[in-house]
PDB file of N, CA and C in Angstrom:
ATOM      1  N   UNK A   1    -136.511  32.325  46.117  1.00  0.00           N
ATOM      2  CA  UNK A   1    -137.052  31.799  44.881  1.00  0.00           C
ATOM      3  C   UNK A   1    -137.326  32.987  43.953  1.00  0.00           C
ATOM      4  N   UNK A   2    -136.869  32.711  42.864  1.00  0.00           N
ATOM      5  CA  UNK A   2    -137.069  34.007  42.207  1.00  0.00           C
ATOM      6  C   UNK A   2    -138.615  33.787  41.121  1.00  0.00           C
ATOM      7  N   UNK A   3    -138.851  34.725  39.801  1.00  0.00           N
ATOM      8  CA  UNK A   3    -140.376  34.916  39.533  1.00  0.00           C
ATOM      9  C   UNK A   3    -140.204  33.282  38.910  1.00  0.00           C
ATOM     10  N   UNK A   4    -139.149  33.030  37.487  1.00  0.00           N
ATOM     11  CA  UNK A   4    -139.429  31.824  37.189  1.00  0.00           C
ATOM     12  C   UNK A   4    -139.304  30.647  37.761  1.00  0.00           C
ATOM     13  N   UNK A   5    -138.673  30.726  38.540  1.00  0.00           N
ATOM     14  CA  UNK A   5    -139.158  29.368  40.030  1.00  0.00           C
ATOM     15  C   UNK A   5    -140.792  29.520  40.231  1.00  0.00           C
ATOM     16  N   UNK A   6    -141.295  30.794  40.526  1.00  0.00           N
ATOM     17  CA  UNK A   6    -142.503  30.640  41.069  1.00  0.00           C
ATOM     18  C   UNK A   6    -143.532  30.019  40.122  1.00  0.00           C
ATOM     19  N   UNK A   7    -143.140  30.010  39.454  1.00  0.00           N
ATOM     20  CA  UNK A   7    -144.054  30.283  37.661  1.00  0.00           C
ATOM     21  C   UNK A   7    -144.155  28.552  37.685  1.00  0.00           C
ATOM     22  N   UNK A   8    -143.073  28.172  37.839  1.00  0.00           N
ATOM     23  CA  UNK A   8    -142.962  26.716  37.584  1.00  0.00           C
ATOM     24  C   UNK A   8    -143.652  26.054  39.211  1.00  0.00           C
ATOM     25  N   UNK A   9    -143.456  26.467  39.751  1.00  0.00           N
ATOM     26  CA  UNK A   9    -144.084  25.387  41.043  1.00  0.00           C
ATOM     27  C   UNK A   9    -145.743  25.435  40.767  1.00  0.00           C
ATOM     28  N   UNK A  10    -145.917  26.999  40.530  1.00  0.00           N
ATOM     29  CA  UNK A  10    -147.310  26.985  40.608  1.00  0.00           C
ATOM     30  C   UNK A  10    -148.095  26.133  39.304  1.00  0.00           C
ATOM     31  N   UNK A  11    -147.431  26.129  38.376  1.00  0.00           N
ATOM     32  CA  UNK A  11    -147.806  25.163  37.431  1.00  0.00           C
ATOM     33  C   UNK A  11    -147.880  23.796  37.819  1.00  0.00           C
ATOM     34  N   UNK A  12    -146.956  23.280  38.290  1.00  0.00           N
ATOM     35  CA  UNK A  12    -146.510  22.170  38.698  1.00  0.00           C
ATOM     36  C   UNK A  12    -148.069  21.938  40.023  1.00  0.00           C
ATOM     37  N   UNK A  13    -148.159  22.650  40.686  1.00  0.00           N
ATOM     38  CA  UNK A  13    -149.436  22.528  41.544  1.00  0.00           C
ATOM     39  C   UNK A  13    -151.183  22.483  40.733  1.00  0.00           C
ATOM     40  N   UNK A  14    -151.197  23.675  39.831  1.00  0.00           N
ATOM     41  CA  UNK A  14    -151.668  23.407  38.901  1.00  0.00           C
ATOM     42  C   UNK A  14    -151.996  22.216  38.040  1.00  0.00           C
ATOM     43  N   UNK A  15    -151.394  21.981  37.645  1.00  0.00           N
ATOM     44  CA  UNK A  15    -151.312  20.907  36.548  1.00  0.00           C
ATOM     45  C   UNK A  15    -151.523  19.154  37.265  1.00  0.00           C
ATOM     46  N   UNK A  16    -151.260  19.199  38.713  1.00  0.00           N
ATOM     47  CA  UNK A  16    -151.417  18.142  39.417  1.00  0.00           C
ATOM     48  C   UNK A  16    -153.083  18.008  40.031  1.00  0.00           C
ATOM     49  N   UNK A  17    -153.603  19.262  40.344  1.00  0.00           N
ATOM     50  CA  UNK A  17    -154.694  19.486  40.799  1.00  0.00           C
ATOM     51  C   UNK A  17    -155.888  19.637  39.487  1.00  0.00           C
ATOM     52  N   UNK A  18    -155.337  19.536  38.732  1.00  0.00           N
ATOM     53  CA  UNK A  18    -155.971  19.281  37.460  1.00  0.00           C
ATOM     54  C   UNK A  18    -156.375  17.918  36.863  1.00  0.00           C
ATOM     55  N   UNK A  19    -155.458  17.210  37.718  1.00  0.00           N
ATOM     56  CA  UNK A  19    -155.248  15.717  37.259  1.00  0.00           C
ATOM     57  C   UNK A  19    -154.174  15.072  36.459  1.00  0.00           C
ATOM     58  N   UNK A  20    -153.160  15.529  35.781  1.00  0.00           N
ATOM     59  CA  UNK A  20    -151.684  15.381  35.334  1.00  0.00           C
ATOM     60  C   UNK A  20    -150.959  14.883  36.366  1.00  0.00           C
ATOM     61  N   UNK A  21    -150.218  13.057  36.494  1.00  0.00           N
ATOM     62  CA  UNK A  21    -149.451  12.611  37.508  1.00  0.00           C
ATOM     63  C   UNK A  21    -148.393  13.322  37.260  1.00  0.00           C
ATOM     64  N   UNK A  22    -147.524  12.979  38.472  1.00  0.00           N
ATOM     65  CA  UNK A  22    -146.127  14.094  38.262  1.00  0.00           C
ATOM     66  C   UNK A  22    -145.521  13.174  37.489  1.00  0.00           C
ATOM     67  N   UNK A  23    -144.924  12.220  37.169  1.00  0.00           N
ATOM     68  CA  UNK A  23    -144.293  11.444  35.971  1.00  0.00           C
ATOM     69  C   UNK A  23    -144.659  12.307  34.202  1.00  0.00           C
ATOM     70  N   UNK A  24    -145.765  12.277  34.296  1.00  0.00           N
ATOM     71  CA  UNK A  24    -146.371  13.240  33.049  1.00  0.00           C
ATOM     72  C   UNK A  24    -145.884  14.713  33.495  1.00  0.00           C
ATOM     73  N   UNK A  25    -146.158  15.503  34.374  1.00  0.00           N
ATOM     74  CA  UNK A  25    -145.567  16.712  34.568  1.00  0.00           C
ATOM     75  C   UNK A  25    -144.223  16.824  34.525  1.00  0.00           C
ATOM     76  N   UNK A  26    -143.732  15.907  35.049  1.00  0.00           N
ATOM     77  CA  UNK A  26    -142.064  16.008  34.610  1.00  0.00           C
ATOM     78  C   UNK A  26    -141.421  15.821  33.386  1.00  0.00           C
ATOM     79  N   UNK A  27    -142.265  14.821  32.456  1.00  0.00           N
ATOM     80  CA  UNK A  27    -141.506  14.745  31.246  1.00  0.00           C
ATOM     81  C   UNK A  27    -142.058  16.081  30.431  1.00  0.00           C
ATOM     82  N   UNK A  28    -143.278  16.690  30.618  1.00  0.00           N
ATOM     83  CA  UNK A  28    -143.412  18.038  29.681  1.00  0.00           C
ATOM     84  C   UNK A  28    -142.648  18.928  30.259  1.00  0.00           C
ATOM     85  N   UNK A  29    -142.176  19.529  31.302  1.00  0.00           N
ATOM     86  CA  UNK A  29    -140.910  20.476  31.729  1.00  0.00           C
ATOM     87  C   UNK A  29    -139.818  19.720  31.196  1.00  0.00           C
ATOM     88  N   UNK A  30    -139.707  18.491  31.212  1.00  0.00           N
ATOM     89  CA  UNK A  30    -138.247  18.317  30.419  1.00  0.00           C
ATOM     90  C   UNK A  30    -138.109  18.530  28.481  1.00  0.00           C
ATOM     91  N   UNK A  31    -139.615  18.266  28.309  1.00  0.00           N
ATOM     92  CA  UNK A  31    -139.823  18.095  27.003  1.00  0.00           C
ATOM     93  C   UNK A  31    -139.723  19.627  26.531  1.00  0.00           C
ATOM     94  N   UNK A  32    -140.134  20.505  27.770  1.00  0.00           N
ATOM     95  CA  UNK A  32    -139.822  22.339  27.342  1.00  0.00           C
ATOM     96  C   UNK A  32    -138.801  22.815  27.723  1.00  0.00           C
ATOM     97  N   UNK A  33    -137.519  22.488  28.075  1.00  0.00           N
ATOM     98  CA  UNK A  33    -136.823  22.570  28.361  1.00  0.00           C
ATOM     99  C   UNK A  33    -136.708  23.458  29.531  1.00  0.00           C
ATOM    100  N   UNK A  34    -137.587  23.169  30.297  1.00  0.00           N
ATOM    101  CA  UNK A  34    -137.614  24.130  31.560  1.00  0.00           C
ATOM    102  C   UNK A  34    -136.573  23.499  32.590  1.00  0.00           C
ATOM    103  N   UNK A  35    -135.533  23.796  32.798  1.00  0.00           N
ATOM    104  CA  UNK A  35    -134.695  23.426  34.079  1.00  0.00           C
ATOM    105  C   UNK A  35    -134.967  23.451  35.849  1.00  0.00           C
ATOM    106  N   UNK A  36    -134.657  22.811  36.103  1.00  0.00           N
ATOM    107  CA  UNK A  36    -134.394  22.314  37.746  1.00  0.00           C
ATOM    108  C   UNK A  36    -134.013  23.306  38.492  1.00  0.00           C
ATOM    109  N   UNK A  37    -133.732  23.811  39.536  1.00  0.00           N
ATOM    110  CA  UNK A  37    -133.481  25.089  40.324  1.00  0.00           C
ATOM    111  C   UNK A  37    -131.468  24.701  40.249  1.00  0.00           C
ATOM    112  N   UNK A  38    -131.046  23.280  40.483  1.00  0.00           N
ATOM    113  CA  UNK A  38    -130.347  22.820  40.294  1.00  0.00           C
ATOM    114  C   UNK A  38    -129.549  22.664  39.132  1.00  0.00           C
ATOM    115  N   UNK A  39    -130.057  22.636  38.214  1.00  0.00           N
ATOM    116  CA  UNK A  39    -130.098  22.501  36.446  1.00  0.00           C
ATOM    117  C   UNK A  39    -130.119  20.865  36.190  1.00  0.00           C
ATOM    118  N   UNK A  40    -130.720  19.964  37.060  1.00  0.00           N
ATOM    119  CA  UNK A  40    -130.633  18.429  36.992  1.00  0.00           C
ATOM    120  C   UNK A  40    -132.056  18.384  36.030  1.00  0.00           C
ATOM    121  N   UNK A  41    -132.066  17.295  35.898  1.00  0.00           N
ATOM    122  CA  UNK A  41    -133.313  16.577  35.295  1.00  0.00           C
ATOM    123  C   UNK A  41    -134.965  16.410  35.988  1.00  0.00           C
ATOM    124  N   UNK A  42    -136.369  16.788  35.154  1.00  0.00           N
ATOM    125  CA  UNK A  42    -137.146  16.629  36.045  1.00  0.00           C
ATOM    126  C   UNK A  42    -137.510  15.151  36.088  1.00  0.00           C
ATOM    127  N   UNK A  43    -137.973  14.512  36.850  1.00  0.00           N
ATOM    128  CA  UNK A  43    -138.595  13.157  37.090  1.00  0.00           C
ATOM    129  C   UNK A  43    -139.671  13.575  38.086  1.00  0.00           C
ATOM    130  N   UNK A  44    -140.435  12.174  37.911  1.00  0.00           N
ATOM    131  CA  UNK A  44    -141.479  12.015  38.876  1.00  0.00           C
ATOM    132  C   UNK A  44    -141.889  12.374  40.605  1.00  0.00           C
ATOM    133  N   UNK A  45    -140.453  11.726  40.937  1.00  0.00           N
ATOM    134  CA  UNK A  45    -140.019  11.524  42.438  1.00  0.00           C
ATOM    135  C   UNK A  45    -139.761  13.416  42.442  1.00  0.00           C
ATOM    136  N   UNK A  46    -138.765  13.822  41.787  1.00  0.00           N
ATOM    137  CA  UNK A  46    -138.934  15.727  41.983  1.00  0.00           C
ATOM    138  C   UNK A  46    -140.243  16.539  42.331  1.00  0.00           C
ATOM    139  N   UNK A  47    -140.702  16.182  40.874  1.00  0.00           N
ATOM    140  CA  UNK A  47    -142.652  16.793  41.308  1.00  0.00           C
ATOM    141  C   UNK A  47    -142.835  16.433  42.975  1.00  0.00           C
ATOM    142  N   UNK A  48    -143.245  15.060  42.898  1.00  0.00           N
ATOM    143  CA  UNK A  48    -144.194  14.625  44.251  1.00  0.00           C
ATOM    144  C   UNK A  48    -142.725  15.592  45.832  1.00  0.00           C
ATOM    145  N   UNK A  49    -141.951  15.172  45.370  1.00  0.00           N
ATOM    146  CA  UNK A  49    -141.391  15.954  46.850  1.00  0.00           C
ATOM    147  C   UNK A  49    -141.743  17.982  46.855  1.00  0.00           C
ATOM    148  N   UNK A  50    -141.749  18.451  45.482  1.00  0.00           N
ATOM    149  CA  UNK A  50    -142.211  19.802  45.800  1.00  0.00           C
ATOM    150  C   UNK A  50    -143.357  19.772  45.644  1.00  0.00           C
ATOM    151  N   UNK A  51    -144.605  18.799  45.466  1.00  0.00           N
ATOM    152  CA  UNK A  51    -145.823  18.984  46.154  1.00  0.00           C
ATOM    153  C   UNK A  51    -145.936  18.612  47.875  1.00  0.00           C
ATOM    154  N   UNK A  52    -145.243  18.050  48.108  1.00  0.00           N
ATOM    155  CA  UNK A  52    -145.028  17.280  49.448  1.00  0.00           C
ATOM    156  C   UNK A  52    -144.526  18.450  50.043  1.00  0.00           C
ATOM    157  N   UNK A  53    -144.012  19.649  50.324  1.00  0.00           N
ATOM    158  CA  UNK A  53    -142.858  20.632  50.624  1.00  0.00           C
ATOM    159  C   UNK A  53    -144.037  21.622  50.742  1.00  0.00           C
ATOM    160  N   UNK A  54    -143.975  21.880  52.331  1.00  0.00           N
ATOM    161  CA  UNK A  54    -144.895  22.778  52.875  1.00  0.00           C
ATOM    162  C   UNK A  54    -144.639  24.535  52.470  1.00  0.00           C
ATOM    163  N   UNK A  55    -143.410  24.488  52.661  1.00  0.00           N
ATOM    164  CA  UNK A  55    -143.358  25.781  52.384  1.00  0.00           C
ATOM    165  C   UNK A  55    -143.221  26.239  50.899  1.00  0.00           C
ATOM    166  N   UNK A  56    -143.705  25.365  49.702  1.00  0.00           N
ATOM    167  CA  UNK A  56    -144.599  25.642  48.487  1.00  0.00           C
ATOM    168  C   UNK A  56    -145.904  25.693  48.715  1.00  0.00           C
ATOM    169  N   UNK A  57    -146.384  25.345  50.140  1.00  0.00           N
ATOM    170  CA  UNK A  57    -147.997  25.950  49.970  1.00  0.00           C
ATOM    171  C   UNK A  57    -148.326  26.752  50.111  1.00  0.00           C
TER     172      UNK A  57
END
């Protein structure tokens, strides 16, 4: 994983533990045009599986 991968998960953890559902976290990375590790689209179901994904903890 390189720095801007990291940048983004930890936000993404952030921003959930803050109280932001991942449906809302996904449409503002799409709305900033922040891309997918993949270059796909973010959605809801994305967030919750890399909060779910141990070895992001």
């Amino acid at each position: 994983m390189n720095q801007k991968e990291v940048k983004v998960v930890k936000r993404i953890f952030q921003d959930y533990l803050s109280g932001i559902g991942s449906f809302t976290i996904a449409k503002e990375l799409e709305k900033e045009g922040i891309p997918t590790v993949v270059g796909g689209k973010w959605n809801g179901t994305t967030i919750l599986k890399i909060l779910k994904n141990e070895k992001y903890k």
